[in-house]
C-alpha atoms as a PDB file:
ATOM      1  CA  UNK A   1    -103.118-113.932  73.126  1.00  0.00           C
ATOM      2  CA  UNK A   2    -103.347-111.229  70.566  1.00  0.00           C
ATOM      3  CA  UNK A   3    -102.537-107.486  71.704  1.00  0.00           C
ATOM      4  CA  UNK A   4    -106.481-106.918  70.891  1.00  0.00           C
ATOM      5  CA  UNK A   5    -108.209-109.874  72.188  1.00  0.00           C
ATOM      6  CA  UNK A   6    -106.087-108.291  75.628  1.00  0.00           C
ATOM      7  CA  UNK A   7    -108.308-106.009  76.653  1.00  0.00           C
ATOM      8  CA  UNK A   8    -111.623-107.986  75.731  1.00  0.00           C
ATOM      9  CA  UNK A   9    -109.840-110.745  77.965  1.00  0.00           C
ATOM     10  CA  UNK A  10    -109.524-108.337  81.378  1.00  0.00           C
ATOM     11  CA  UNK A  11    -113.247-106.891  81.133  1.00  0.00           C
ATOM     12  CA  UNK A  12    -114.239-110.744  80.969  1.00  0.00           C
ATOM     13  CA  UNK A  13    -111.950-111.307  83.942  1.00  0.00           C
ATOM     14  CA  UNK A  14    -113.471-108.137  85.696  1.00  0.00           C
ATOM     15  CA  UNK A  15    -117.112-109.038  85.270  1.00  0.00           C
ATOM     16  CA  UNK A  16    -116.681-112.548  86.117  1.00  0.00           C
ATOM     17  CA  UNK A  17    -114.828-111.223  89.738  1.00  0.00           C
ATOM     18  CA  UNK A  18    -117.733-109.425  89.901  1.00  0.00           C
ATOM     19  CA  UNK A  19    -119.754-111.473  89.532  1.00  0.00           C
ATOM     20  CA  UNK A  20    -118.084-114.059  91.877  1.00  0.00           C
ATOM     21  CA  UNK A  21    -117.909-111.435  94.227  1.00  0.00           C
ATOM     22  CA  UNK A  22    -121.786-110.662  94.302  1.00  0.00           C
ATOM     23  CA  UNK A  23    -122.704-114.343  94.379  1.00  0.00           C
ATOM     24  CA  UNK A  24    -120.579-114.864  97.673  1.00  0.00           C
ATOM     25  CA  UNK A  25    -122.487-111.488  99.204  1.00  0.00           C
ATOM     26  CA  UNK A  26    -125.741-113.117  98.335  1.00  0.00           C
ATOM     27  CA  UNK A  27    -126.472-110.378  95.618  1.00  0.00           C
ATOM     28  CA  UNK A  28    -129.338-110.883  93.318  1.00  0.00           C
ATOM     29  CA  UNK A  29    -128.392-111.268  89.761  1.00  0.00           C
ATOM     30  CA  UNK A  30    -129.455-108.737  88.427  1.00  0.00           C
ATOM     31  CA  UNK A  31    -127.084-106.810  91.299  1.00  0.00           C
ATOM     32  CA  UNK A  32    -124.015-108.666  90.060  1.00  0.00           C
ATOM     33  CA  UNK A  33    -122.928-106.957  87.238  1.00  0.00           C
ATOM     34  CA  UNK A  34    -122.489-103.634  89.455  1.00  0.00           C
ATOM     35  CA  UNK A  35    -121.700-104.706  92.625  1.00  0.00           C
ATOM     36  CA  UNK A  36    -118.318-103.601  93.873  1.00  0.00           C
ATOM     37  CA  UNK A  37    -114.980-106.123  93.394  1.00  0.00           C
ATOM     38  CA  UNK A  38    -113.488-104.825  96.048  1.00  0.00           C
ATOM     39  CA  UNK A  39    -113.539-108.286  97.988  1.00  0.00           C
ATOM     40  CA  UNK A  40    -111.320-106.956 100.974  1.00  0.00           C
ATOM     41  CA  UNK A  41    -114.216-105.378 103.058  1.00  0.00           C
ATOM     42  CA  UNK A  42    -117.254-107.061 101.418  1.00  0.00           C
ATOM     43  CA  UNK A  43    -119.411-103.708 100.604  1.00  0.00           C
ATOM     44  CA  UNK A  44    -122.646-103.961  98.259  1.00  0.00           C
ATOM     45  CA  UNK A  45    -121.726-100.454  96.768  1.00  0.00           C
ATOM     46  CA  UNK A  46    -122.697-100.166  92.705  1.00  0.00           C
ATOM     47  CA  UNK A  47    -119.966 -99.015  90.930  1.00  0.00           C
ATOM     48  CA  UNK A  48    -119.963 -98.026  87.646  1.00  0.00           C
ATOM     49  CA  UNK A  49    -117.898-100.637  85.227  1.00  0.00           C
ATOM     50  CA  UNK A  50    -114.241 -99.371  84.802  1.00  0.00           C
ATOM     51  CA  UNK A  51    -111.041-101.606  84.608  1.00  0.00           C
ATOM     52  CA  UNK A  52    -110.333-103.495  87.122  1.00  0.00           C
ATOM     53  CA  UNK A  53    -108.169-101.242  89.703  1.00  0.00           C
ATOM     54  CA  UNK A  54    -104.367-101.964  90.718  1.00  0.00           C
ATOM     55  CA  UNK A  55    -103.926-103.181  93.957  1.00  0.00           C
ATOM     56  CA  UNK A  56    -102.702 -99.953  96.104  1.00  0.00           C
ATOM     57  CA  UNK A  57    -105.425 -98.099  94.574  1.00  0.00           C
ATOM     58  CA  UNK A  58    -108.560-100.041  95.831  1.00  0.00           C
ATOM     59  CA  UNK A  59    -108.555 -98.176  98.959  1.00  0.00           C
ATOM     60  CA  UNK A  60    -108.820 -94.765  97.668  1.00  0.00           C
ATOM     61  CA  UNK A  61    -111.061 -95.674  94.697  1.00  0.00           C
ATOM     62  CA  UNK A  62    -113.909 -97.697  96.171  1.00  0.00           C
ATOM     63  CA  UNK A  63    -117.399 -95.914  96.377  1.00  0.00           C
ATOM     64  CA  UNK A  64    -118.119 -96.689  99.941  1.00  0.00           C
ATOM     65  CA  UNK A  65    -114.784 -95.797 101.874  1.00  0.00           C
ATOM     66  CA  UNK A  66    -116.004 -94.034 105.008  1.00  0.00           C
ATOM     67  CA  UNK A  67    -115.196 -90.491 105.048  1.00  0.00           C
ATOM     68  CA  UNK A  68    -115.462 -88.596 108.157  1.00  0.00           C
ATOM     69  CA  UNK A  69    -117.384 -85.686 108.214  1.00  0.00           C
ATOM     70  CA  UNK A  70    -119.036 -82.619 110.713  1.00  0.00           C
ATOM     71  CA  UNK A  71    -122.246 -83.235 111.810  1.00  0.00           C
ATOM     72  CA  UNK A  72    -123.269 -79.943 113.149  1.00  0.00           C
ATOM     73  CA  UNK A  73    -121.923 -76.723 113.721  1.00  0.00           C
ATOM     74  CA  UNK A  74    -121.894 -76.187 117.957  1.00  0.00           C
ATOM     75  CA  UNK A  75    -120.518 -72.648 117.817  1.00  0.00           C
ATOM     76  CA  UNK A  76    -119.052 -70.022 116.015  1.00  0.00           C
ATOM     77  CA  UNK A  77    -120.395 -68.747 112.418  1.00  0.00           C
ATOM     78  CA  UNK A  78    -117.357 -66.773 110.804  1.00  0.00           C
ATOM     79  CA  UNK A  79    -113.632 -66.913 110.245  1.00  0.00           C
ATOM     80  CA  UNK A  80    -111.469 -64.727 108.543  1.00  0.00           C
ATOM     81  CA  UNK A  81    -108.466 -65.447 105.898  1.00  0.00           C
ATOM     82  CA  UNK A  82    -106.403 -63.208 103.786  1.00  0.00           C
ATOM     83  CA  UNK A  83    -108.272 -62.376 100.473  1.00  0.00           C
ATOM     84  CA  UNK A  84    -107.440 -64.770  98.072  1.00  0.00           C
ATOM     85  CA  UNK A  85    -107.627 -67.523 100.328  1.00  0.00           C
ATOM     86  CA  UNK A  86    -111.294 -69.025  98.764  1.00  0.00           C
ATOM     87  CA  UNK A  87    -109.667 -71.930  97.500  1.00  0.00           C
ATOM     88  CA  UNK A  88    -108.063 -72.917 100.591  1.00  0.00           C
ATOM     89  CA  UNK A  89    -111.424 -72.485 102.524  1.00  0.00           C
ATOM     90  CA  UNK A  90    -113.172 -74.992  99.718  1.00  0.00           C
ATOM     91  CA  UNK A  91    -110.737 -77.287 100.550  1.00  0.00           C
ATOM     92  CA  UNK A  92    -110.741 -77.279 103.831  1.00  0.00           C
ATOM     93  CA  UNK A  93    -113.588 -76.755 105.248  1.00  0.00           C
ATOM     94  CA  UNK A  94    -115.946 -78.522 101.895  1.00  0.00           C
ATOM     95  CA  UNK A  95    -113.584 -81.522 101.424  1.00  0.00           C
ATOM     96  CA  UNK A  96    -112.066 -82.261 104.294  1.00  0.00           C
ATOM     97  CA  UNK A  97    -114.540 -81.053 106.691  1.00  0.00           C
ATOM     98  CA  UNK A  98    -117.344 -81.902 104.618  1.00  0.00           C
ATOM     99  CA  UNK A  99    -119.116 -78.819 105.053  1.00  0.00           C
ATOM    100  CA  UNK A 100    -121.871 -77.694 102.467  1.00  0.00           C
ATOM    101  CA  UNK A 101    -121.159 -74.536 100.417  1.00  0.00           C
ATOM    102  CA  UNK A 102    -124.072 -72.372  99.841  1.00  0.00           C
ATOM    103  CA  UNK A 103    -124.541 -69.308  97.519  1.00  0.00           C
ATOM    104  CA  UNK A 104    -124.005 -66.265  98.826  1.00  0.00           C
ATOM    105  CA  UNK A 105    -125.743 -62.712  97.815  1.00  0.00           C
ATOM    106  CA  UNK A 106    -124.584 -60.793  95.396  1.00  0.00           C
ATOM    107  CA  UNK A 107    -121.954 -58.318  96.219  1.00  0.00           C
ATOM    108  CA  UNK A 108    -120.701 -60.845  99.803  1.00  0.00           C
ATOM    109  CA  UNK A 109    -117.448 -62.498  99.350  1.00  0.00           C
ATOM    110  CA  UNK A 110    -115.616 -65.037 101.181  1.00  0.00           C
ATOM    111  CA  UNK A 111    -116.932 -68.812 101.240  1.00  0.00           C
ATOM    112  CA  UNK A 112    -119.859 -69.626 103.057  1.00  0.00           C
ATOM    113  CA  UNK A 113    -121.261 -73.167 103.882  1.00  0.00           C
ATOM    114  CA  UNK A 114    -124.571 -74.210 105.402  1.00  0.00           C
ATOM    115  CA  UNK A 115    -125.347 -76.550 108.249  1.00  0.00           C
ATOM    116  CA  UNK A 116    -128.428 -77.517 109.850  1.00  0.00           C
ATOM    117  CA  UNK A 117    -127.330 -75.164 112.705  1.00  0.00           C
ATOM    118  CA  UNK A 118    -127.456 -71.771 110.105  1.00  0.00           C
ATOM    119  CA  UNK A 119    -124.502 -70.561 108.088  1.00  0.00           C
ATOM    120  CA  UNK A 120    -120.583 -70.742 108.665  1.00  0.00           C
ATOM    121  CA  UNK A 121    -118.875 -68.114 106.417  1.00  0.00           C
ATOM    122  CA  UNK A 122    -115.072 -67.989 105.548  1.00  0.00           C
ATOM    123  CA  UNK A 123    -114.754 -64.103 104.733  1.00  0.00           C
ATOM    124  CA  UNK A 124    -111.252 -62.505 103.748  1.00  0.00           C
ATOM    125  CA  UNK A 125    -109.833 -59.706 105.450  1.00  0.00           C
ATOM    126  CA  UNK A 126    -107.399 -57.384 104.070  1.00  0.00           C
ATOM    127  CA  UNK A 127    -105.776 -56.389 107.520  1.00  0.00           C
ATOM    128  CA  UNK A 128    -106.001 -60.569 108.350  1.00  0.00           C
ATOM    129  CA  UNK A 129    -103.428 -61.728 111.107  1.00  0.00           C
ATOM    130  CA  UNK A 130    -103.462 -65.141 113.079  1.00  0.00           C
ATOM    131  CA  UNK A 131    -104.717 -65.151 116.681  1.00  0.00           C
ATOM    132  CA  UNK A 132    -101.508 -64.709 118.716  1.00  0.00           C
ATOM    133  CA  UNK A 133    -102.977 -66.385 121.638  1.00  0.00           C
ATOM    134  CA  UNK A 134    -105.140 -69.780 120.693  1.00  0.00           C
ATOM    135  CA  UNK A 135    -108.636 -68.856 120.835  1.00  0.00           C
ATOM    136  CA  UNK A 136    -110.708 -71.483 119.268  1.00  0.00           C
ATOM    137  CA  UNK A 137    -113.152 -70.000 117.008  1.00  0.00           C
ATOM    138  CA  UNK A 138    -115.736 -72.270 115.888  1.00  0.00           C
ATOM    139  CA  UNK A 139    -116.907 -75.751 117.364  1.00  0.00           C
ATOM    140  CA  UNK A 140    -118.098 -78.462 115.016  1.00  0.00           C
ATOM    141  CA  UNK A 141    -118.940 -81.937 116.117  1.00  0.00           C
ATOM    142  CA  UNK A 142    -118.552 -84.564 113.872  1.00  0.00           C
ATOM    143  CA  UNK A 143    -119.311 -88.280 113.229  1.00  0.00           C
ATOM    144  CA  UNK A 144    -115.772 -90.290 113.634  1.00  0.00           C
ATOM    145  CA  UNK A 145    -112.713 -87.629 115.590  1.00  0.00           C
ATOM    146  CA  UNK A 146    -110.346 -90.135 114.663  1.00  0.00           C
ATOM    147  CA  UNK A 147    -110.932 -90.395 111.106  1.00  0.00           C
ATOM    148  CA  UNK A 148    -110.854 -87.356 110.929  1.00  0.00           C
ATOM    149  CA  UNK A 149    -107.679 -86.563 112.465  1.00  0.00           C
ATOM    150  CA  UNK A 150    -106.160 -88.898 110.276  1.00  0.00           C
ATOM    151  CA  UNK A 151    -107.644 -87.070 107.220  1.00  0.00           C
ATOM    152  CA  UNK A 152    -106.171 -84.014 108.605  1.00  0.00           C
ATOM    153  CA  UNK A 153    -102.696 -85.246 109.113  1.00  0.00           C
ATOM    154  CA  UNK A 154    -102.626 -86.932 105.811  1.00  0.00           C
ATOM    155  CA  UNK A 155    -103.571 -83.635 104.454  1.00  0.00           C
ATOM    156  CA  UNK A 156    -100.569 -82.356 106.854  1.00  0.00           C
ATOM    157  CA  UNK A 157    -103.035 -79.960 109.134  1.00  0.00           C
ATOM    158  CA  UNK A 158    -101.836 -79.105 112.507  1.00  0.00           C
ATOM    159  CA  UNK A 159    -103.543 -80.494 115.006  1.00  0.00           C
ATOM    160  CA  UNK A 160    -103.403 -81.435 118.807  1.00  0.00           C
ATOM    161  CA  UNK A 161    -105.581 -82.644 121.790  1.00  0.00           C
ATOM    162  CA  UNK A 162    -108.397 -80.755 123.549  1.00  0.00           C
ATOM    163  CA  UNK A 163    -108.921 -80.871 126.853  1.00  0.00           C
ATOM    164  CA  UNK A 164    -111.119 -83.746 127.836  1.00  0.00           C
ATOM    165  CA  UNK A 165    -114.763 -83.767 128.425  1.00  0.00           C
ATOM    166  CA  UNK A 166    -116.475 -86.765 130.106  1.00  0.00           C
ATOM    167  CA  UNK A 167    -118.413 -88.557 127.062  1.00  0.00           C
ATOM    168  CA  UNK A 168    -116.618 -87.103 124.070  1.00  0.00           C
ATOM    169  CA  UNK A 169    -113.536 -87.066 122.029  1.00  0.00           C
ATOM    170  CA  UNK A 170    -112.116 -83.963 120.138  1.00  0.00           C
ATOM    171  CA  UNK A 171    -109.174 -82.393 119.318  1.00  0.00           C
ATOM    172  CA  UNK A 172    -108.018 -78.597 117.978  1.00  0.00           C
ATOM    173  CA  UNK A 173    -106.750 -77.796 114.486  1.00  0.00           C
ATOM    174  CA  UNK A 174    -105.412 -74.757 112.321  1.00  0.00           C
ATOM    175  CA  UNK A 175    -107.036 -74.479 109.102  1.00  0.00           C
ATOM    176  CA  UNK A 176    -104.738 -72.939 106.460  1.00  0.00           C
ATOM    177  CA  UNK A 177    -105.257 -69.382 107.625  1.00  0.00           C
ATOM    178  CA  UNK A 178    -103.977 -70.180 111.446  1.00  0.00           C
ATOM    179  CA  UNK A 179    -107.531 -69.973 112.532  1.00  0.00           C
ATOM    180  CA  UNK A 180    -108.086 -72.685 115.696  1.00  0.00           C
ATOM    181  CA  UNK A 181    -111.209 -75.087 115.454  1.00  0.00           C
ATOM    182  CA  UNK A 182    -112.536 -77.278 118.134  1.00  0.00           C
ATOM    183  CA  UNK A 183    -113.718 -81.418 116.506  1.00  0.00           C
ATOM    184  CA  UNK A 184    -115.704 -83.179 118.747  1.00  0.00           C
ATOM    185  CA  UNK A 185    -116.857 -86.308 118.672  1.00  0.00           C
ATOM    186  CA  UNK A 186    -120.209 -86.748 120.892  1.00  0.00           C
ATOM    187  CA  UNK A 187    -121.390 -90.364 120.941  1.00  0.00           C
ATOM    188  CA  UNK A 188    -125.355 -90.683 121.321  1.00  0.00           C
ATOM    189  CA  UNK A 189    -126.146 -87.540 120.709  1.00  0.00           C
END
């Protein structure tokens, strides 16, 4: 095969797959050409077309991959971080978290986010220390504590176990300032 017909070849490989694919998920036609190839856990996901992806990065590429997230805020609506620190908040707290970010009014600074509860704002401090003694400062519950914890410790957060509450799951971590936040998982509520 010719060095150009190559690449002609693999998008003909790639939308047959996908097509394949869609026809074992009981897809319409119509469906086919956008359904997802990922074959491993069967989702119905439209992707956009793209090259078919190598094999350790299906995972992290897919469209539907769960990502754990808060669902509410329970208590607490500030933090504090050494100034500078905004980026660091985004990421935490908006990626990881998967808090919101609002806009804030003019002449405010720090990072603020919005939940259904009101806002949570990350505001710098010039004269910023860590708690010496672990006070947990906010409360969030969210939708999966496990997948979540993983998240955090693949992102290499500190984290440890909360004491236990009859019906829930949760644990404590440190975002990047040394601040302690309470995750709990509440199932049925």
């Amino acid at each position: 095969m010719a060095a150009a017909e190559a690449p002609a070849h693999a998008e003909k490989v790639r939308v047959h797959e996908a097509k394949e694919g869609a026809r074992r998920l009981g897809l319409e036609r119509d469906q086919a050409e956008s359904a997802c190839p990922h074959e491993s856990h069967r989702c119905q996901t439209p992707v956009a077309p793209r090259p078919p992806p190598s094999a350790t990065s299906i995972a992290s590429s897919c469209a539907c991959r769960f990502v754990p997230k808060v669902v509410a805020k329970e208590e607490g609506d500030v933090v504090r971080m050494p100034p500078g620190g905004e980026a660091e908040a985004r990421r935490f707290y908006g990626q990881l978290l998967g808090l919101r970010e609002t806009m804030k009014p003019p002449g405010e600074r720090g990072v603020w986010f919005s939940t259904a509860e009101g806002l949570f704002k990350v505001v710098p401090d010039p004269g910023f220390q860590p708690a010496a003694t672990p006070v947990c400062l906010a409360r969030f519950r969210v939708d999966k504590a496990e997948p979540l914890r993983m998240a955090l410790d693949k992102a290499r957060f500190r984290h440890y176990d909360a004491p236990h509450v009859v019906g829930t799951r949760g644990f404590y971590a440190h975002d990047p300032f040394g601040n302690r936040i309470e995750l709990r998982e509440r199932p049925g509520v």
